[in-house]
Structures are given as C-alpha cells and as structure tokens.
Protein backbone atom coordinates (compact mmCIF):
# COMPACT_ATOMS: atom_id res chain seq x y z
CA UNK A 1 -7.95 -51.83 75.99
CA UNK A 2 -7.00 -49.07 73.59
CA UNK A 3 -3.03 -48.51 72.63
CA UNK A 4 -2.07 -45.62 75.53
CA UNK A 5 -0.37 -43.31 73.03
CA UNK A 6 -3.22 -43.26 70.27
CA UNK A 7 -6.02 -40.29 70.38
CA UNK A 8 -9.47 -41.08 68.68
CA UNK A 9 -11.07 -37.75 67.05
CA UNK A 10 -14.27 -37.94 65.09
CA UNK A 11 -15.99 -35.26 63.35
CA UNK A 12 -18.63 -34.76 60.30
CA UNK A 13 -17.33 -34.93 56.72
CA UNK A 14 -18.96 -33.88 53.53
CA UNK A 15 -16.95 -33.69 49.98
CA UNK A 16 -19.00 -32.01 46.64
CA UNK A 17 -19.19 -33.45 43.32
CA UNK A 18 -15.86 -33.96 41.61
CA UNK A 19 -13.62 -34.18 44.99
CA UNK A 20 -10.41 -35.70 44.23
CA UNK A 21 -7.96 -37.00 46.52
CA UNK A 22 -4.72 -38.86 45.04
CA UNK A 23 -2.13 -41.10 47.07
CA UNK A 24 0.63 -43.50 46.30
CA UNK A 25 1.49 -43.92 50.39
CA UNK A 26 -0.83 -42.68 52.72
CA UNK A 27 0.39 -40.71 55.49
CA UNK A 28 -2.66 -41.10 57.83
CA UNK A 29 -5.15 -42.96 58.96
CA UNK A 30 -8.62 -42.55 58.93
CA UNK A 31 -12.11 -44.54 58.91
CA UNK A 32 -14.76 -42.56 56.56
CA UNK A 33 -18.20 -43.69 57.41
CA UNK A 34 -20.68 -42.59 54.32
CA UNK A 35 -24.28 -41.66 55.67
CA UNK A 36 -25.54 -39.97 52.37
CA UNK A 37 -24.58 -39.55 48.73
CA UNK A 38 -21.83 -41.76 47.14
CA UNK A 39 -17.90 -42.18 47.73
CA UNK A 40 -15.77 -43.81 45.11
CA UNK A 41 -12.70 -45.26 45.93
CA UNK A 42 -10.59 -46.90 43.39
CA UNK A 43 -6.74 -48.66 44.13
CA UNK A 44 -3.79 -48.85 42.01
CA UNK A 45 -5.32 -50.40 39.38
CA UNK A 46 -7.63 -48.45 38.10
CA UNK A 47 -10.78 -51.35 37.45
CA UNK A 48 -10.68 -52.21 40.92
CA UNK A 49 -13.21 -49.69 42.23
CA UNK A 50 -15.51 -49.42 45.09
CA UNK A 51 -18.38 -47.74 45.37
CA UNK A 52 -19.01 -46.54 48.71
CA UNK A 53 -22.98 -46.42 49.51
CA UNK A 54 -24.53 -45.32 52.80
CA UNK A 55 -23.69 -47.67 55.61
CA UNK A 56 -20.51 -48.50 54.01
CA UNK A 57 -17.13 -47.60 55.29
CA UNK A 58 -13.52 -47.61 54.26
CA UNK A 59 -10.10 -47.21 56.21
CA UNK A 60 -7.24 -45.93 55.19
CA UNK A 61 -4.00 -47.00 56.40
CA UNK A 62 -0.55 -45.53 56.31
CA UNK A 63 1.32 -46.72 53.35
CA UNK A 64 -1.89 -47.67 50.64
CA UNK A 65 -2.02 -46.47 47.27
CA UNK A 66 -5.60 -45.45 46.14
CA UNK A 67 -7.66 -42.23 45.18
CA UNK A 68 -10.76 -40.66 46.40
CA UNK A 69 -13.31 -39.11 44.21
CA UNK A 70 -16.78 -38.24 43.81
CA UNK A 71 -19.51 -37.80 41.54
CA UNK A 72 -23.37 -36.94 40.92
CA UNK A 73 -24.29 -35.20 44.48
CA UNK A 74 -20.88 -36.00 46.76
CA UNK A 75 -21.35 -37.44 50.00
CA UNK A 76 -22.17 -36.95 53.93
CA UNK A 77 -20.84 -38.89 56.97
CA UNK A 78 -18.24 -38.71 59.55
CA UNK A 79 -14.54 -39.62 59.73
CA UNK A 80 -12.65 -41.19 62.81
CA UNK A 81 -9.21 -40.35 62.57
CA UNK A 82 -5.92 -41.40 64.47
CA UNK A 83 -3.25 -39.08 66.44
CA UNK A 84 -0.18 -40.60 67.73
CA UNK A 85 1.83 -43.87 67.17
CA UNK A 86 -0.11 -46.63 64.88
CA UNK A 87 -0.01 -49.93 65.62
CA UNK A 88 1.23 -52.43 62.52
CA UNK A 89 -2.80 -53.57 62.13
CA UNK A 90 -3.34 -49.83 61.01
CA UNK A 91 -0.43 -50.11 57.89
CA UNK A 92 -1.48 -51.36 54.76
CA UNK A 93 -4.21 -51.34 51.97
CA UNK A 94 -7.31 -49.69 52.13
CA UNK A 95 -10.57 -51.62 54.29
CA UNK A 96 -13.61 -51.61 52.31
CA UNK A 97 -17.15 -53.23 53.72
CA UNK A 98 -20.56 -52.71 54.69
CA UNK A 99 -21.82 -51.89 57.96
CA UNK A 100 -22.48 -55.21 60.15
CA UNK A 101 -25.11 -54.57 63.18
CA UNK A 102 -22.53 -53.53 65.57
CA UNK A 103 -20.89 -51.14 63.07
CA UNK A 104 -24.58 -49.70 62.49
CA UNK A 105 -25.25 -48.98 66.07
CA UNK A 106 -21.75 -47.34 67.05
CA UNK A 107 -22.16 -45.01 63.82
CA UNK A 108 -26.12 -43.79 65.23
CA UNK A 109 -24.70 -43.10 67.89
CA UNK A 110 -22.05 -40.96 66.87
CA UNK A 111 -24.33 -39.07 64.54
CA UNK A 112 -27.25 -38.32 67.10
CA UNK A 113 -23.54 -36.97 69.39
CA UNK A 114 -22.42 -34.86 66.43
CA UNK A 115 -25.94 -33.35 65.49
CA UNK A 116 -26.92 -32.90 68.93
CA UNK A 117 -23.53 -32.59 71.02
CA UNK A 118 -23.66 -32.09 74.95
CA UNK A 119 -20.77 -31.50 77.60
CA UNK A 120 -19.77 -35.19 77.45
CA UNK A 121 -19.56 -35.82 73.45
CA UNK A 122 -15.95 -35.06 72.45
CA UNK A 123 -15.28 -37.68 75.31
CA UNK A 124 -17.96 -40.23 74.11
CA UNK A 125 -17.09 -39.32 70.36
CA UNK A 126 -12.88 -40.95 71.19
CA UNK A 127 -14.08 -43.83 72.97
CA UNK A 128 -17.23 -44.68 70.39
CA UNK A 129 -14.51 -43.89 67.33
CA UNK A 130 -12.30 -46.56 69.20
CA UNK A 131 -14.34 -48.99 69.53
CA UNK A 132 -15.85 -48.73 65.68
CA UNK A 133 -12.35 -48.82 64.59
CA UNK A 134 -11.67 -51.92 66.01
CA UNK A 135 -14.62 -53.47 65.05
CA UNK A 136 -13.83 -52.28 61.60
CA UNK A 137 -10.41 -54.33 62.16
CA UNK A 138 -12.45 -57.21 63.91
CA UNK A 139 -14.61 -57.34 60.31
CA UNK A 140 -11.64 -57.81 58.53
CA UNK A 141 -9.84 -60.66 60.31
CA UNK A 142 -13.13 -62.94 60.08
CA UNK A 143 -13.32 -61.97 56.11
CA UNK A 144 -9.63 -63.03 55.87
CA UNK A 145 -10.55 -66.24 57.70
CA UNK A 146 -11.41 -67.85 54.34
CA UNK A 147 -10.88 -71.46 53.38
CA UNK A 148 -8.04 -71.49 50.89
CA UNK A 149 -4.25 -70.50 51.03
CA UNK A 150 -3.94 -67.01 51.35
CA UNK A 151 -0.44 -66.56 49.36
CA UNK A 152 -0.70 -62.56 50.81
CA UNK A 153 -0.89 -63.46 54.51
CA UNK A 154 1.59 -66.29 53.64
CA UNK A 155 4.50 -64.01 52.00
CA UNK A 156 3.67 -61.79 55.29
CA UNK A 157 4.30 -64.36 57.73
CA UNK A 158 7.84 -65.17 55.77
CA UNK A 159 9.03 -61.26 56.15
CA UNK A 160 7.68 -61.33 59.73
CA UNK A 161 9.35 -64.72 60.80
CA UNK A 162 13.07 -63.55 58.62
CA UNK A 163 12.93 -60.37 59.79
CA UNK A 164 16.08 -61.39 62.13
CA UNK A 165 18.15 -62.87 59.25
CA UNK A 166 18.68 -60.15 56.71
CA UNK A 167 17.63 -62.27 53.93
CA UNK A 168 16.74 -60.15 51.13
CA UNK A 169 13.11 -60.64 49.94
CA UNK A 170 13.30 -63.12 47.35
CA UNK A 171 15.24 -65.42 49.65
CA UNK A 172 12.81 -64.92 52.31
CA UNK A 173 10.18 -66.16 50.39
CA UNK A 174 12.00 -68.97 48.53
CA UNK A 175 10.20 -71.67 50.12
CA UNK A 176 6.56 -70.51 48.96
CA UNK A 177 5.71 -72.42 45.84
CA UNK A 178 4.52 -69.70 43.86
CA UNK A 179 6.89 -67.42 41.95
CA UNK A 180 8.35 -64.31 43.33
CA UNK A 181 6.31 -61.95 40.77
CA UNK A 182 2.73 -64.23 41.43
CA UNK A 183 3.66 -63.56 45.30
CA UNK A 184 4.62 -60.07 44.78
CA UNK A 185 0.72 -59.38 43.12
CA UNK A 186 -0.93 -61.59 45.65
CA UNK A 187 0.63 -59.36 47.97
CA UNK A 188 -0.01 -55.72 46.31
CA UNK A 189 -3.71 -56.43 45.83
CA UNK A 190 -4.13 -57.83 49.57
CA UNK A 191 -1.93 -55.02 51.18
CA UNK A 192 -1.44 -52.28 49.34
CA UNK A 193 2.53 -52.49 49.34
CA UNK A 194 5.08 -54.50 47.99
CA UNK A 195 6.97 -57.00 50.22
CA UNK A 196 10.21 -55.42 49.88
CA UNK A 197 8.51 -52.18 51.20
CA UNK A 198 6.81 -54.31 53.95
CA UNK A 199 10.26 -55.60 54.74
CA UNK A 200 11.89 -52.20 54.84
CA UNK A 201 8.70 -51.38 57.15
CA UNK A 202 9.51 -54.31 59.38
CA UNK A 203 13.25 -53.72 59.58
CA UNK A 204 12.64 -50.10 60.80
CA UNK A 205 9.97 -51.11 63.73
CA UNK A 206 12.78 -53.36 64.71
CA UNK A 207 15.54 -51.08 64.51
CA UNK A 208 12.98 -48.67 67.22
CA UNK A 209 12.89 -51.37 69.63
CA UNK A 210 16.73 -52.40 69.06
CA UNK A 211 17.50 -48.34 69.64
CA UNK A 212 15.29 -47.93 72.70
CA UNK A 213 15.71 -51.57 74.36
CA UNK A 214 19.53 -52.02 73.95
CA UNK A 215 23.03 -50.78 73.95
CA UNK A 216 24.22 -51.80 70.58
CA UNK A 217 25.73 -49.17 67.95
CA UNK A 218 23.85 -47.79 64.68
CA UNK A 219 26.47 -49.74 62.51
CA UNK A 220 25.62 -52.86 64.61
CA UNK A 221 21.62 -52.22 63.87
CA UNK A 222 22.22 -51.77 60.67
CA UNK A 223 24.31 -54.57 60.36
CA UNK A 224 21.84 -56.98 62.18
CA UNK A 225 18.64 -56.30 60.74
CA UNK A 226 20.04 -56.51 56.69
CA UNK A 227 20.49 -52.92 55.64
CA UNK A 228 23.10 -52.70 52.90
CA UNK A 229 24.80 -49.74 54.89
CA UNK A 230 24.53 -47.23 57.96
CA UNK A 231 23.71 -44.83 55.58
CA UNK A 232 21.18 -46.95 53.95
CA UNK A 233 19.70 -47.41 57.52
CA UNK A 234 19.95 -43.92 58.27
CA UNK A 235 18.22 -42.98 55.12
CA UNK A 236 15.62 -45.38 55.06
CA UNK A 237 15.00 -45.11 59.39
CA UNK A 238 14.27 -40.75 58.73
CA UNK A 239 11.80 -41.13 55.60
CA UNK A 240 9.77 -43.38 58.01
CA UNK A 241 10.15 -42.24 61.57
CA UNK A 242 11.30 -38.57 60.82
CA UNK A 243 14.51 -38.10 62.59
CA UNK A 244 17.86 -40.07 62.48
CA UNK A 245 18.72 -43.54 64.33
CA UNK A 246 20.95 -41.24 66.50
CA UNK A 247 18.50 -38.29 67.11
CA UNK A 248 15.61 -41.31 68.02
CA UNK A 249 18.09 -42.98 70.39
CA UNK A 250 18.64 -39.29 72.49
CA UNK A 251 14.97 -38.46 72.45
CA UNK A 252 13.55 -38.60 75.96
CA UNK A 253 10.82 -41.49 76.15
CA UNK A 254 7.99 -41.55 79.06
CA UNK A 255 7.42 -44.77 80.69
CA UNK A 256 3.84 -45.76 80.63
C-alpha cells in the first residue's frame, strides 16, 4: 500500500546530445527509465560513471550529488516522478541497475499507455509508476543483501539507533572498528551524503514528529535531539522543511 500523501506522475522524456544537468543535493526525486539512445550519469567523483543503456534505469533521491549528461544521439524514455512528502527510502545516492523481468514488463506497459493513451491512462500511469518504483527499491535491498560487512549500512544503523542521545557523529560511531574518515567514504560512495548530513537529516524528521506529536518547547527540541542551539535548530529545521519549528508546529495537519 502506497504512502497516502505521495502522487505518482509519469510522462515521456527525451534530452539531445550534450544535455547537462549538475547537482550537489538533489531536490527531487525521480526514476528515469532509458528506452533509446544513451544516458550518462557520473557521481562525485568523477571516474565513477554509469552508462545508462536501454532497459536501464536510475533514481534520484533527494540529497545525492551527481550530474547528468549526454552524448552521441541523447536519449528516449520516460520518467516517474514524486509529489508530496518522501519517505526516508527515497533520500540518498543515486540507484543505478538494469531492468529485471518485472521492471521490463511495468515499463511496456507504460510505454504502449503513453504512445497510445485512453480515458483511464493518467490513472493507470500513477499506480504502474508506483509499483515500478518500488520494485526499483525492492532491486536494491536484495543487491545490498551481500555477504560481507557493509561499513555504509553499519555507520547508518549507529546515527539511526543515537539519534536520541545527541552524540555528535564521531562519538556515535566510536564503536565501529574502522576509522572515522574510512567510515565517512564507505558512507559517501554508498549514500551519497556524509553522516553528519545524514544525522542533521535524522535529527530534523525527529524534531517533525516531536513538533506534531507533543507539547514540548522549541528550546526543549532542540535541546533533546543535540542541536548546538535554538537557532541552530531553527536554521538547520527551515533549509530542510521550508518554514520555522514554530510556523510547522501552527500549520493545520489533516488526519488520514
């Protein structure tokens, strides 16, 4: 069952030889499924590159770092993009892969929708971009169910488990063996991020549930969930949500 507040819009997408698109934290998020041509993708470092072929699909998550660009003849496909609160599974790094069965048959179907469309295809087109996002999502949890530590997921279960101590960063990961610049790269190839930006990330989601689910004061928040200051909080709760802790706290919220 889809997340109530999220709306699912697909539509065509083409780009010409030498598109460019350049981002060091992605506001969006959008799958792009490539049907013809080529789509390069490349992440913060610039020999990590991917080369998107038909049947080969990438999504792009609020808060990655990559760039876009194309060459030789472009490409053609479709993008499924998200309106409306993200869940945390749709922040990070960019999702690269190649088209499983499932993924194959969800994208002919949305093609044969867009090139032919009747009454009920901007319905069927939300509900068959749903369900190839999550599949896209579903690909990537059995990838990262690889023997081996994973030191990324590892420094992300630390934050996630801290998250009520304040602990700066390097104290919340203290106990992993691995030094706090090795975990730091394990983390920013995996994710995109850095963990003190995952943290800040973290802190924020908690502060929305602490402002909507409780009584306590903004000081308090702050206070609680490790920000240096109120103002800190303040500052660091509007570049992410886009309005003050107070401002949040008035807005009227629907019960669903």
């Amino acid at each position: 069952m889809g997340h109530p507040s999220i709306q699912f819009h697909v539509e065509s997408k083409r780009q010409p030889p030498g598109y460019t698109f350049v981002t060091e934290e992605y506001n969006e998020l959008q799958l792009i499924y490539v049907t013809e041509g080529q789509l390069l993708i490349y992440g913060e470092d610039s020999d990590k590159t991917v080369i998107m072929d038909p049947h080969r699909f990438v999504l792009l998550r609020q808060g990655g770092a990559f760039r876009l660009s194309c060459k030789g003849e472009g490409y053609r496909g479709f993008g499924v993009s998200l309106r409306g609160e993200k869940p945390r599974a749709f922040r990070g790094a960019p999702v690269t892969g190649l088209a499983d069965g499932t993924v194959r048959m969800l994208g002919g179907i949305i093609l044969r929708h867009i090139a032919a469309p009747v009454a009920e295809s901007r319905e069927a087109l939300a509900g068959l971009g749903q369900a190839l996002v999550w599949e896209v999502l579903a690909l990537e949890r059995e990838r990262d169910q690889r023997p081996g530590r994973d030191w990324a997921m590892a420094v992300r279960t630390a934050l996630e488990l801290n998250i009520g101590t304040s602990l700066p960063v390097r104290e919340a990961l203290a106990s992993l063996p691995l030094s706090y610049r090795q975990l730091c790269r394990c983390f920013r190839e995996r994710y995109g991020t850095s963990p003190k930006a995952y943290q800040e990330l973290l802190r924020v989601d908690e502060a929305r549930r602490m402002l909507e689910g409780t009584a306590l004061d903004i000081t308090s928040i702050a206070t609680e969930l490790g920000f240096s200051s109120s103002q800190h909080f303040a500052y660091q709760f509007r570049r992410m949500v886009g309005c003050t802790p107070s401002s949040y706290r008035r807005e009227p919220r629907s019960i669903s």
